[in-house]
N, C-alpha and C. Protein backbone atom coordinates (compact mmCIF):
# COMPACT_ATOMS: atom_id res chain seq x y z
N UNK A 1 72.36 75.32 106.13
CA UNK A 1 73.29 75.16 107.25
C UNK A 1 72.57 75.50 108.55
N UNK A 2 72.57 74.36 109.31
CA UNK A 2 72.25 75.12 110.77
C UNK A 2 72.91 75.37 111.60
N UNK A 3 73.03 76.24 112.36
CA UNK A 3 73.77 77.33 113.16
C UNK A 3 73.74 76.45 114.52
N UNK A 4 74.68 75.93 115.10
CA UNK A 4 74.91 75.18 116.84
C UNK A 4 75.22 76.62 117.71
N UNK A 5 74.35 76.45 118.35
CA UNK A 5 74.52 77.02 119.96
C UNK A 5 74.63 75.72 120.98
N UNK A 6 75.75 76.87 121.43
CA UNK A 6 76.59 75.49 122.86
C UNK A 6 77.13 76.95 123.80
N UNK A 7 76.51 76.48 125.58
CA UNK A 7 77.12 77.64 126.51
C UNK A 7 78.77 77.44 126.39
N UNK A 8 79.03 78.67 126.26
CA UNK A 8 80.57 78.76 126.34
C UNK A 8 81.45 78.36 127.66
N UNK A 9 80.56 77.97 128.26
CA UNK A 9 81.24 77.33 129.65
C UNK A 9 81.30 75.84 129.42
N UNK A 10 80.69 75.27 128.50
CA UNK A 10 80.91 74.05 128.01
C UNK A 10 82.34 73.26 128.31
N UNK A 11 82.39 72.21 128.19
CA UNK A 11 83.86 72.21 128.70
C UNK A 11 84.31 71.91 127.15
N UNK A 12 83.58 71.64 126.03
CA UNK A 12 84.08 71.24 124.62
C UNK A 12 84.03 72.00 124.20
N UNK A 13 83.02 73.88 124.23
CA UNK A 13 83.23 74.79 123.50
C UNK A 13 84.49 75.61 122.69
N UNK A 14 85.52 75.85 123.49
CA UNK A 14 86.46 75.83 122.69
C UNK A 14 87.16 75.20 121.53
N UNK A 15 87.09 73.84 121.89
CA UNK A 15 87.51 73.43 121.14
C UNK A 15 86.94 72.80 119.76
N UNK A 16 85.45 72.96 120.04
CA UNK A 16 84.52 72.77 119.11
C UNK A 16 84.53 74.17 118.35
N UNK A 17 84.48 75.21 119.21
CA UNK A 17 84.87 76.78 117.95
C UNK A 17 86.19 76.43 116.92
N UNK A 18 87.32 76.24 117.61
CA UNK A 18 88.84 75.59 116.83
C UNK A 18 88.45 74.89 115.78
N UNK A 19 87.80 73.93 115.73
CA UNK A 19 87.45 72.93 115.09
C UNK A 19 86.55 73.76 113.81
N UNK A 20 85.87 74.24 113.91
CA UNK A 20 85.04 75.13 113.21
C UNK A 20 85.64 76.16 112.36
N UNK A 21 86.91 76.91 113.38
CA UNK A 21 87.41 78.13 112.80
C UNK A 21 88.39 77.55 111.96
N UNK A 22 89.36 76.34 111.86
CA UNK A 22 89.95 75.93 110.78
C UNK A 22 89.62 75.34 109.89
N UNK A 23 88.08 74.51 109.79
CA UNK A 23 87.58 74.13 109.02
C UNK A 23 86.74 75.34 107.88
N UNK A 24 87.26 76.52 108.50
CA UNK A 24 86.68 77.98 106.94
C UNK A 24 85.13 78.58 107.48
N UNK A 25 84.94 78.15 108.68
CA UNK A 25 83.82 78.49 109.35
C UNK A 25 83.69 79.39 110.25
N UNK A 26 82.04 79.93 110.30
CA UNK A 26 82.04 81.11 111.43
C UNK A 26 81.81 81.13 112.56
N UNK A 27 82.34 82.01 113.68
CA UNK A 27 81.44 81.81 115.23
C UNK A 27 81.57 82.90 115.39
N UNK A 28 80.26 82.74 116.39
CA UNK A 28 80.23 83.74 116.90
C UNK A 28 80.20 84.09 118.82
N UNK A 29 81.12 85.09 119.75
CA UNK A 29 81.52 84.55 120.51
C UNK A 29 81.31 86.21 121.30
N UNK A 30 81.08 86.28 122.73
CA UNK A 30 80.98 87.44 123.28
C UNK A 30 82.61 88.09 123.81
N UNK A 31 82.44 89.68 123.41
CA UNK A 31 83.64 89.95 123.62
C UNK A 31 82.62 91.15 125.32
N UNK A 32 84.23 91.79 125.23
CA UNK A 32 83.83 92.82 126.53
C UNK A 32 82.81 93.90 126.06
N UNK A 33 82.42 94.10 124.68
CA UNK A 33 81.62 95.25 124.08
C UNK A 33 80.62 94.46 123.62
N UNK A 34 80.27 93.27 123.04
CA UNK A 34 79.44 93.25 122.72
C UNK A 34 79.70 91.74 121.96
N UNK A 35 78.64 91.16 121.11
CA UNK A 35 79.28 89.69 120.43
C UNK A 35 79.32 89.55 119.07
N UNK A 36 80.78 88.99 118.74
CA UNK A 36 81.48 89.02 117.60
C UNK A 36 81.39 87.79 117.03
N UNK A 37 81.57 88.38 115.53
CA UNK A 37 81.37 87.57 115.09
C UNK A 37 82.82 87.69 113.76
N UNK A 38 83.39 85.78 114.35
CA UNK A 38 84.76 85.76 113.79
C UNK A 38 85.30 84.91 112.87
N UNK A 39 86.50 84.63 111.71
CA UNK A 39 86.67 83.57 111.51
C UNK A 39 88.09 83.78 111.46
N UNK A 40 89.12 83.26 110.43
CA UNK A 40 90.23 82.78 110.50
C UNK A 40 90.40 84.13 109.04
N UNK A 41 91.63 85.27 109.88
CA UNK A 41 92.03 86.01 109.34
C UNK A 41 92.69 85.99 107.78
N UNK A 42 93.25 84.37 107.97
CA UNK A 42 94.57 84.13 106.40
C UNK A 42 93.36 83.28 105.31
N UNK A 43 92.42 83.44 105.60
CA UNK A 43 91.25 82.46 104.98
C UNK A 43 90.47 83.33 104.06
N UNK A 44 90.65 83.74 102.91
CA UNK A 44 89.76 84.73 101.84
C UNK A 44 88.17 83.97 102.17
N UNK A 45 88.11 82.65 101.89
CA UNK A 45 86.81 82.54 101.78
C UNK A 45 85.83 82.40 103.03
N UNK A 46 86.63 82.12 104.30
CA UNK A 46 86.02 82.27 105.30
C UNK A 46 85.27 83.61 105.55
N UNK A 47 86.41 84.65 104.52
CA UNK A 47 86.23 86.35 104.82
C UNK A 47 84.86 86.75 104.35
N UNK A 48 85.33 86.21 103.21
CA UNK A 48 83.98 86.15 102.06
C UNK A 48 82.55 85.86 102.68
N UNK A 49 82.45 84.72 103.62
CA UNK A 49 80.81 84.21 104.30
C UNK A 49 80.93 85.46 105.17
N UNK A 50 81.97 86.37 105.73
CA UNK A 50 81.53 87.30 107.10
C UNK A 50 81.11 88.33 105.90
N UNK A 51 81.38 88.57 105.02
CA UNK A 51 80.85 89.75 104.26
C UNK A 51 79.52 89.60 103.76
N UNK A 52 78.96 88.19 103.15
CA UNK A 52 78.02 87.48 102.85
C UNK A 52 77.09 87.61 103.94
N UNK A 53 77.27 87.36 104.73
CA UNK A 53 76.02 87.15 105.89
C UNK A 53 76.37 87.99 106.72
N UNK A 54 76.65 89.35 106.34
CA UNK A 54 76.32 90.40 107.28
C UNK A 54 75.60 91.50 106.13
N UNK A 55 76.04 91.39 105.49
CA UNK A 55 75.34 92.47 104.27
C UNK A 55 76.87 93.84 104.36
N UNK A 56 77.31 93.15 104.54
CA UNK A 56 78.93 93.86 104.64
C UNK A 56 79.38 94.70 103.29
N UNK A 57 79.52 95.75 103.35
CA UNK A 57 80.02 95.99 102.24
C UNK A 57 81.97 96.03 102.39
N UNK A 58 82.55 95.19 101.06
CA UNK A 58 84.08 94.87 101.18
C UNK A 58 84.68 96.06 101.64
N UNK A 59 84.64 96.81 101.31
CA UNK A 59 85.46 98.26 101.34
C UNK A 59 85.41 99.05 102.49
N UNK A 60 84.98 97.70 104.23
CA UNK A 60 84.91 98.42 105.13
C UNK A 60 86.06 97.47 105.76
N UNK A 61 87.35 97.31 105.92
CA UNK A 61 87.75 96.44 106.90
C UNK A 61 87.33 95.56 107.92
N UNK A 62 87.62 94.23 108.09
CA UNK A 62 87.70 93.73 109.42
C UNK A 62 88.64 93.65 110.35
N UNK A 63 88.62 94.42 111.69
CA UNK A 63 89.73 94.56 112.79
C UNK A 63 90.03 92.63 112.96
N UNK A 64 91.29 92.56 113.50
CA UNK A 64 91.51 91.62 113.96
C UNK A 64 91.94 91.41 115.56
N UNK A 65 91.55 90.33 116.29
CA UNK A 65 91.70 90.64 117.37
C UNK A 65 92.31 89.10 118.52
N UNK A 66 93.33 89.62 119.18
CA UNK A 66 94.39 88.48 119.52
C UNK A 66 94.79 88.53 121.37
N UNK A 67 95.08 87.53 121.12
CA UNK A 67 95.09 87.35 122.92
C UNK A 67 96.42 87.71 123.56
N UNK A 68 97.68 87.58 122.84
CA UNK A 68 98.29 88.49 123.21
C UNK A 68 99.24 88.91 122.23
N UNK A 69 100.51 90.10 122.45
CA UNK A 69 101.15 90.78 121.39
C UNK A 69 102.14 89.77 120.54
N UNK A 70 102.51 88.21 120.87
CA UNK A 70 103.02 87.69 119.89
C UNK A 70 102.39 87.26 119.12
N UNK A 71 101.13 87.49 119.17
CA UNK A 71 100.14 86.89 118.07
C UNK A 71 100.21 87.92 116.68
N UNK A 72 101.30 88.69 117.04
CA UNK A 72 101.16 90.09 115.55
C UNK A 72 101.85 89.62 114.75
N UNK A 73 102.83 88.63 115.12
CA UNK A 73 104.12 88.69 114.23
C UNK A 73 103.47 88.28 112.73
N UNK A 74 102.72 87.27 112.47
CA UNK A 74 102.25 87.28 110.99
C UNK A 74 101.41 88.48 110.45
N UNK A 75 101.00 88.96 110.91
CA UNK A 75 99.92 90.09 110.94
C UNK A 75 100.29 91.43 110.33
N UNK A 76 101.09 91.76 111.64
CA UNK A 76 101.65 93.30 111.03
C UNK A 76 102.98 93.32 111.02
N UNK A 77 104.15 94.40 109.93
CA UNK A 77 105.45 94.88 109.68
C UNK A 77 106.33 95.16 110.61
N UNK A 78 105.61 96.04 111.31
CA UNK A 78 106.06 96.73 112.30
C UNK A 78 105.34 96.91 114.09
N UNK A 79 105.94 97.06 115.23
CA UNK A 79 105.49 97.71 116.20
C UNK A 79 106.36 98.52 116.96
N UNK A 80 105.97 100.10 116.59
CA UNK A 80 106.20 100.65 117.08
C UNK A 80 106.57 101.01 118.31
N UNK A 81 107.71 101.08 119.02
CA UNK A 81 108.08 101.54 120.40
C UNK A 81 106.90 101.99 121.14
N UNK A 82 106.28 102.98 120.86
CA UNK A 82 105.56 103.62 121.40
C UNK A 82 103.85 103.27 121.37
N UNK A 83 104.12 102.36 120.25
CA UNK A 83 102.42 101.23 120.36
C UNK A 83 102.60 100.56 121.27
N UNK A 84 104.01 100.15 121.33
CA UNK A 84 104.23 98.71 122.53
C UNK A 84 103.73 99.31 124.03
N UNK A 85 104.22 101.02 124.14
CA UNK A 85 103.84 101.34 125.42
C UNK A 85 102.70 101.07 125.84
N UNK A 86 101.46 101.55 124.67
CA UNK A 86 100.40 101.45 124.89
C UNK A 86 99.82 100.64 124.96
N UNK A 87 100.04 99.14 124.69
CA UNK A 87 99.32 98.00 124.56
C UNK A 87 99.76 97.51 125.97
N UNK A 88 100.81 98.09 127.05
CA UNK A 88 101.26 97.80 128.50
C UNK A 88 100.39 98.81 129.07
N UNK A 89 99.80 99.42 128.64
CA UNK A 89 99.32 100.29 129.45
C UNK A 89 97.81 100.03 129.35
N UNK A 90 97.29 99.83 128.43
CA UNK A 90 95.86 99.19 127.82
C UNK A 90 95.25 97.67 127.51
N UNK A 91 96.18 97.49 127.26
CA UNK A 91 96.17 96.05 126.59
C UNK A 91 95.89 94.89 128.23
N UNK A 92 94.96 93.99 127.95
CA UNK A 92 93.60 93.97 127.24
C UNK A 92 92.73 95.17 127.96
N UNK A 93 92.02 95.43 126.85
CA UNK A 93 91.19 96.45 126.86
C UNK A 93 90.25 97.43 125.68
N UNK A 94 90.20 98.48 125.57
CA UNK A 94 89.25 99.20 124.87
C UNK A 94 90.13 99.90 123.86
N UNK A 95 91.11 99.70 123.39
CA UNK A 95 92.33 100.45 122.53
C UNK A 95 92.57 99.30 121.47
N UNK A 96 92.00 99.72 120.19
CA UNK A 96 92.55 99.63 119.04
C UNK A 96 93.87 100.01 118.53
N UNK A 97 94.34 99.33 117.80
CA UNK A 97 95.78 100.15 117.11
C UNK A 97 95.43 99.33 115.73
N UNK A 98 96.05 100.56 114.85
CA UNK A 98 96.56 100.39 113.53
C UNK A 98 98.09 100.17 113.29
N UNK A 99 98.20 99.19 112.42
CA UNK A 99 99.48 98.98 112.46
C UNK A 99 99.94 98.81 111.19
N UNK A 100 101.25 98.43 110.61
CA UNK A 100 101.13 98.07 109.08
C UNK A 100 101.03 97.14 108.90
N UNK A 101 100.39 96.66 107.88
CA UNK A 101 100.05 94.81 107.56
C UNK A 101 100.82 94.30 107.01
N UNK A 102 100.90 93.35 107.50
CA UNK A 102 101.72 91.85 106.92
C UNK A 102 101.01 91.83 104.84
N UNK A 103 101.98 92.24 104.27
CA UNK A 103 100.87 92.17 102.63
C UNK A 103 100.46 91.19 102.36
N UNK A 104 101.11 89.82 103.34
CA UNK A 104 100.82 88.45 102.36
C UNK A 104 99.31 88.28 103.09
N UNK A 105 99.08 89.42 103.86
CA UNK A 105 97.48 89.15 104.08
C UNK A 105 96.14 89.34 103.50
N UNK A 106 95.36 88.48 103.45
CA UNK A 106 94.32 88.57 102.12
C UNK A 106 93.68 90.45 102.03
N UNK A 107 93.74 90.54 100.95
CA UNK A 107 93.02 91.84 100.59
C UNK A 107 91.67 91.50 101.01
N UNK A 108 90.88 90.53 101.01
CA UNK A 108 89.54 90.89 101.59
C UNK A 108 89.65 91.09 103.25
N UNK A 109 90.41 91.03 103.61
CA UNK A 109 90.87 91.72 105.83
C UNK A 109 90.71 92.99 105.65
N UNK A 110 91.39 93.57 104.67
CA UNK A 110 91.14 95.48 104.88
C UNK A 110 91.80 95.56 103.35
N UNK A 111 91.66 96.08 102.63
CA UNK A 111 91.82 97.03 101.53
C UNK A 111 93.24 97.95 101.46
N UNK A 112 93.73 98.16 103.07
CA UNK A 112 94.07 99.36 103.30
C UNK A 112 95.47 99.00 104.06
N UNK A 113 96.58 100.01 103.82
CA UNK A 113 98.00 99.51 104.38
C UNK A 113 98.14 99.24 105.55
N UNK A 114 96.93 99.55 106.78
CA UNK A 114 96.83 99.32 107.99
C UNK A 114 95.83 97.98 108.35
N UNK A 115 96.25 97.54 109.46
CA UNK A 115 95.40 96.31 109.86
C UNK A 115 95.02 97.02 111.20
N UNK A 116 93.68 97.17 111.74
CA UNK A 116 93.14 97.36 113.19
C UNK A 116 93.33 95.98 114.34
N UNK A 117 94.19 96.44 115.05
CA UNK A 117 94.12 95.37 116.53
C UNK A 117 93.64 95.66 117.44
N UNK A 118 93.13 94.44 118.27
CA UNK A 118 92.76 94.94 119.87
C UNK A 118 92.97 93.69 120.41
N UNK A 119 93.34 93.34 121.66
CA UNK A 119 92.88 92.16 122.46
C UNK A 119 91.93 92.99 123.71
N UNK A 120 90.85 91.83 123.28
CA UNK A 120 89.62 92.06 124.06
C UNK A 120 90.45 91.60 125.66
N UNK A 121 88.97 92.14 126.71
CA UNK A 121 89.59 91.92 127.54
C UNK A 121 87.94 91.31 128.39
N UNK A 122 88.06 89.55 128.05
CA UNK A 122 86.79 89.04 128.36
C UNK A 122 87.24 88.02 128.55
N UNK A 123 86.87 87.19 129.49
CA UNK A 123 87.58 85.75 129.64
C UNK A 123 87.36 84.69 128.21
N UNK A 124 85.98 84.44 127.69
CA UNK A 124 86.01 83.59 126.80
C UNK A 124 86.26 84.16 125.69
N UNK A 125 86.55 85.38 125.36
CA UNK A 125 87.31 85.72 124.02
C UNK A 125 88.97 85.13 123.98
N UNK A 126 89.33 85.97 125.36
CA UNK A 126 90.60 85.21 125.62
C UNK A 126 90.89 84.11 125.64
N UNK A 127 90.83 82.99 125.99
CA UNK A 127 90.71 81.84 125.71
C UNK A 127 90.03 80.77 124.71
N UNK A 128 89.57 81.70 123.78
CA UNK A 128 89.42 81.42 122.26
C UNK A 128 90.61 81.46 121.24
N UNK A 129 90.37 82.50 121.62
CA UNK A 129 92.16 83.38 120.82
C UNK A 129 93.44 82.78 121.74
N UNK A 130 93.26 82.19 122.73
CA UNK A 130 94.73 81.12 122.75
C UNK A 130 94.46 80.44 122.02
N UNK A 131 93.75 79.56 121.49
CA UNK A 131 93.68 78.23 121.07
C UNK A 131 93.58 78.37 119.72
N UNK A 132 92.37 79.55 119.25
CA UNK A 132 92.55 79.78 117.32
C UNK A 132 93.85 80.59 117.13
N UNK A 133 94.44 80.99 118.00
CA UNK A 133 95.09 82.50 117.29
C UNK A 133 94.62 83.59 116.82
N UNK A 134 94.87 84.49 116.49
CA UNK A 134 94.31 85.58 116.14
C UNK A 134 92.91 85.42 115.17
N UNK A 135 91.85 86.36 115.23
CA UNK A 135 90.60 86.22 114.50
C UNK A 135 90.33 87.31 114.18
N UNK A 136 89.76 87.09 112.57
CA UNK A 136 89.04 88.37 111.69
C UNK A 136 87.75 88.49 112.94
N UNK A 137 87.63 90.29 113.28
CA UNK A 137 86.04 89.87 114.19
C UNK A 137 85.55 91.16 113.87
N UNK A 138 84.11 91.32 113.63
CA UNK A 138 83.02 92.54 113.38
C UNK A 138 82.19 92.03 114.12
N UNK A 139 81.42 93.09 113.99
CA UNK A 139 79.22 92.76 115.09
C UNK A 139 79.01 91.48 114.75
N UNK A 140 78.44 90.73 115.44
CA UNK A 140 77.61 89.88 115.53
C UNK A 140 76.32 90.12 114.97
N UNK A 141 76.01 90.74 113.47
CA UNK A 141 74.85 91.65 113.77
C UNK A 141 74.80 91.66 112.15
N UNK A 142 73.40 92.48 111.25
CA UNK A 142 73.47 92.39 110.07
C UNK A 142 73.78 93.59 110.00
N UNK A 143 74.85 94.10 109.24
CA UNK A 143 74.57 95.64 108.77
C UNK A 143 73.42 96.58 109.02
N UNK A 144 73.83 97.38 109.43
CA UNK A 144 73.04 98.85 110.01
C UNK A 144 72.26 98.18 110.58
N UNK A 145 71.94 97.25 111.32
CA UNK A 145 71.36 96.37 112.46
C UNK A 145 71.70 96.93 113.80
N UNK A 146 70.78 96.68 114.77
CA UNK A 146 71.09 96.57 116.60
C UNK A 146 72.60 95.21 116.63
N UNK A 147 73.42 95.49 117.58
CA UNK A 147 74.47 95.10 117.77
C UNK A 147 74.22 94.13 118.97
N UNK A 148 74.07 92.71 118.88
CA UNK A 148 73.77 92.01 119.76
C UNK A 148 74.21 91.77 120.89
N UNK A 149 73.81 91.45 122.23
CA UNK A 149 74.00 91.56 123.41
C UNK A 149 73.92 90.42 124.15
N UNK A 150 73.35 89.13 123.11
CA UNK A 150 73.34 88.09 123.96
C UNK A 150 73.40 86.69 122.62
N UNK A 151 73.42 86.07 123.06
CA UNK A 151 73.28 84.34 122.14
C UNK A 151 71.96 84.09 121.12
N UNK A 152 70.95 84.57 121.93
CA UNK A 152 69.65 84.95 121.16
C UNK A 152 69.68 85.90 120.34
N UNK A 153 70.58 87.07 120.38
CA UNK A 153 70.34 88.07 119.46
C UNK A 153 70.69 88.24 118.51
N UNK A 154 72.09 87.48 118.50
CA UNK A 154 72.45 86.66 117.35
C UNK A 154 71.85 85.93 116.02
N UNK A 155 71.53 84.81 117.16
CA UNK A 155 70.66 84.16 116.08
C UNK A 155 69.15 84.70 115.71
N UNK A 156 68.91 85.90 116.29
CA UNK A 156 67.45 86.33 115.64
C UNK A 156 67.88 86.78 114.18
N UNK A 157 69.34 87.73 114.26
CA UNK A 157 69.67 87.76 112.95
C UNK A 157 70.71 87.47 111.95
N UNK A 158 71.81 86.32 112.69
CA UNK A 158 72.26 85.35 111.68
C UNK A 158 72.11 83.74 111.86
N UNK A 159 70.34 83.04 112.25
CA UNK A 159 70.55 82.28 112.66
C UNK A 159 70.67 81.43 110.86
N UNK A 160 71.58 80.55 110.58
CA UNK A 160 72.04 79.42 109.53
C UNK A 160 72.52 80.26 108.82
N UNK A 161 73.41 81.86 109.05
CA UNK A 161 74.54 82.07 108.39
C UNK A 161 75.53 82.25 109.41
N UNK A 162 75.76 81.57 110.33
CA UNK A 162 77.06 81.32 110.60
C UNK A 162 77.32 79.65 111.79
N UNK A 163 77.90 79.38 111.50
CA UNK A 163 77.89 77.74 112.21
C UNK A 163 78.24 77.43 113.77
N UNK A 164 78.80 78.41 114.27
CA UNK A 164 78.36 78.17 115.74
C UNK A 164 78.55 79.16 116.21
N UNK A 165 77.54 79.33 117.65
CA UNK A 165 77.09 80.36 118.62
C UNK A 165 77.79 80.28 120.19
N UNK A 166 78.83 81.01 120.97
CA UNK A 166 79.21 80.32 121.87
C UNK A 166 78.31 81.59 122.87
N UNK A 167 77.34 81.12 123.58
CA UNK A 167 76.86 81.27 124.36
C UNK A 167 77.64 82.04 125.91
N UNK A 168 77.84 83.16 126.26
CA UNK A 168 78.13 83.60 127.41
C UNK A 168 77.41 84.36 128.08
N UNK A 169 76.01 84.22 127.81
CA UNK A 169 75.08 84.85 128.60
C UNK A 169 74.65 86.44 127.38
N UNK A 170 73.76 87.37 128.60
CA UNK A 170 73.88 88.54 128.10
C UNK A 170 74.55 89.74 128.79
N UNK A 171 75.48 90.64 127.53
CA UNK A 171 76.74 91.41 127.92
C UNK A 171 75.88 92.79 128.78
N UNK A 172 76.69 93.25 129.18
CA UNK A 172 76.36 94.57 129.77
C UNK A 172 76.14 95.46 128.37
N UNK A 173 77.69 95.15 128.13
CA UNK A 173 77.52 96.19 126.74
C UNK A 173 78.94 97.27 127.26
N UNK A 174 79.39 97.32 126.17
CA UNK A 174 80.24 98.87 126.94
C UNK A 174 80.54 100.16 125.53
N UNK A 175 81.49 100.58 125.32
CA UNK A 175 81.59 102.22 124.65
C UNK A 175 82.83 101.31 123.77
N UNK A 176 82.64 101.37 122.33
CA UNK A 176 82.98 101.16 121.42
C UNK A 176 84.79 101.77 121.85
N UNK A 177 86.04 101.04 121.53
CA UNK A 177 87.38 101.03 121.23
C UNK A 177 87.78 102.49 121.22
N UNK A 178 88.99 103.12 121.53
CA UNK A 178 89.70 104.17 121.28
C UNK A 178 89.99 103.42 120.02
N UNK A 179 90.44 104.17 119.19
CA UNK A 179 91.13 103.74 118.17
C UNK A 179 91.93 104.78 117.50
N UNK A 180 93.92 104.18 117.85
CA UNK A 180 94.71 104.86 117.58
C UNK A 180 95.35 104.32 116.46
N UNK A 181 95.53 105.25 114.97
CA UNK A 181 96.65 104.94 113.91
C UNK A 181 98.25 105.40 114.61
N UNK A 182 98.77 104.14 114.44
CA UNK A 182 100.15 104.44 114.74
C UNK A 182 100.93 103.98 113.62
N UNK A 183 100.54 104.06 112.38
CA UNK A 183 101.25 104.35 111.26
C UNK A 183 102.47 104.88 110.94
N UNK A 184 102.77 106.66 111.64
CA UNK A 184 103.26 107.48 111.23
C UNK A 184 104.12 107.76 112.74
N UNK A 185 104.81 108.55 112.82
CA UNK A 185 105.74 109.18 113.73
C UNK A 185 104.98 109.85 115.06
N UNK A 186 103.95 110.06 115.26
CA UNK A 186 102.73 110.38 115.84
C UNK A 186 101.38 109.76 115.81
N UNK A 187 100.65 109.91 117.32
CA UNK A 187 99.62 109.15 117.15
C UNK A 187 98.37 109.92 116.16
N UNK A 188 97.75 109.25 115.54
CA UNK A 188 96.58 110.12 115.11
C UNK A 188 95.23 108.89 115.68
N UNK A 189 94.02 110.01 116.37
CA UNK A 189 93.20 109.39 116.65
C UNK A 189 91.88 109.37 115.37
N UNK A 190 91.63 107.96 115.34
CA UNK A 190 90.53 107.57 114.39
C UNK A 190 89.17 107.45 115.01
N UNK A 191 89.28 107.35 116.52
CA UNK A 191 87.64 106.96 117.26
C UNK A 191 88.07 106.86 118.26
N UNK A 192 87.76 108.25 119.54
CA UNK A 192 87.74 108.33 120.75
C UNK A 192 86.75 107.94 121.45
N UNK A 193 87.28 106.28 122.39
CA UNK A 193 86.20 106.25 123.40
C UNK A 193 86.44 105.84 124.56
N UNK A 194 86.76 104.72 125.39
CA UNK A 194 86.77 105.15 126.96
C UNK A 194 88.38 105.65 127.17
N UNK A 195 88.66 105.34 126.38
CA UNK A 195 90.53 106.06 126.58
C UNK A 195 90.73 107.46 125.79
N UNK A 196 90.91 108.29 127.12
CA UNK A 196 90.86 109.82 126.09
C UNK A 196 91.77 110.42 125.30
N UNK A 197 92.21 110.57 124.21
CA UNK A 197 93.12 110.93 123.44
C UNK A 197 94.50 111.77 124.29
N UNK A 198 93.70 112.67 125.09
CA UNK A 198 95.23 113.16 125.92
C UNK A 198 95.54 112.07 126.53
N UNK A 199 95.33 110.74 127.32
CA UNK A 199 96.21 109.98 127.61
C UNK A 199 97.28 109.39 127.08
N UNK A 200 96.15 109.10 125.69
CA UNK A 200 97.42 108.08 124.85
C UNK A 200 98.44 109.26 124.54
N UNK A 201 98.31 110.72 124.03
CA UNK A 201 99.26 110.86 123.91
C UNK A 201 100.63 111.36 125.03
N UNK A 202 99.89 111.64 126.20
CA UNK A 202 100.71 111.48 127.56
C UNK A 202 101.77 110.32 127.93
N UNK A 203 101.16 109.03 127.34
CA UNK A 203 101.73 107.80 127.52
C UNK A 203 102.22 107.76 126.47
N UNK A 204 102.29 107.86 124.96
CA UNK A 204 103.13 107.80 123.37
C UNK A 204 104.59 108.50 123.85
N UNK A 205 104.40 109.85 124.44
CA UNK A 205 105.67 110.54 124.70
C UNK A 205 106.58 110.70 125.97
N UNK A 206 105.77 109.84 127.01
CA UNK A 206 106.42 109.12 127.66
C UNK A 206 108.12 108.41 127.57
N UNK A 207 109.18 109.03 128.23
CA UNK A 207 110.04 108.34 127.88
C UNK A 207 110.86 107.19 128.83
């Protein structure tokens, strides 16, 4: 398989990713942290090539990540009052949430009763995710690998395991997701980073 790179300013790129992501295929696409690499969340075997060609081991989840909050309704059970605050207060941005999963979603997405969300907050992620809908997304990168930063870095190390590259230059880079479980009646933090845990919970109890 060879791997297409096309600049994401393309005026067909989008719709050539679409085309790709329903046909069970991978891309890979720059978010605000760094470039991801995504396919089609309800798709086991699409899941299967991101585990395949990253050296992934199953038993680590893939976050999913959506352009905006009606994109959950297949996804997850529930949203919490107090997630909703936070996704007005964050959203798009650097805040993960856990939520409960939709079950009819493939066991190879996460293992685990929670599904991880975020909507990035990058123009061509966003406007990917209008058009696919929500996407399974991890590194752009092979396991315990450098986390790529540009279109080239990519393909130094998944070039012909994954089928297209959307080109947006090279990222700054930024500080890996807060990441809040809102599972339970309270927030619990899983990975503090540009959003500091006393906020979210300043804003959770917010009334």
């Amino acid at each position: 398989m060879k791997t297409q790179l096309i600049s994401a300013a393309h005026p067909d790129a989008i719709a050539l990713a679409c085309q790709v992501v329903r046909s069970g295929g991978l891309i890979a696409f720059p978010t605000d942290t760094l470039y991801g690499l995504g396919c089609d969340p309800h798709s086991p075997t699409a899941l299967q090539r991101i585990y395949a060609a990253k050296g992934r081991a199953t038993s680590k989840a893939i976050p999913v990540l959506i352009s905006h909050p009606d994109q959950l309704t297949n996804l997850v059970t529930g949203f919490p009052e107090q997630a909703v605050k936070l996704t007005e207060e964050w959203w798009p941005g650097a805040l993960t949430l856990v939520l409960p999963k939709n079950p009819d979603l493939p066991p190879d997405l996460t293992p685990y009763p929670g599904l991880a969300v975020r909507m990035p907050e990058h123009p061509v992620a966003l406007s990917l995710l209008d058009q696919t809908g929500p996407l399974a997304v991890t590194s752009a990168n092979l396991s315990d690998h450098e986390n790529p930063r540009d279109a080239q870095g990519v393909l130094a190390q998944l070039n012909e395991l994954v089928d297209l590259v959307l080109d947006g230059g090279k990222l700054s880079g930024g500080q890996a997701s807060t990441i809040i479980d809102c599972m339970g009646n309270e927030p619990k933090l899983l990975r503090e980073g540009p959003i500091p845990f006393s906020e979210i919970l300043e804003r959770w109890y917010t009334k």
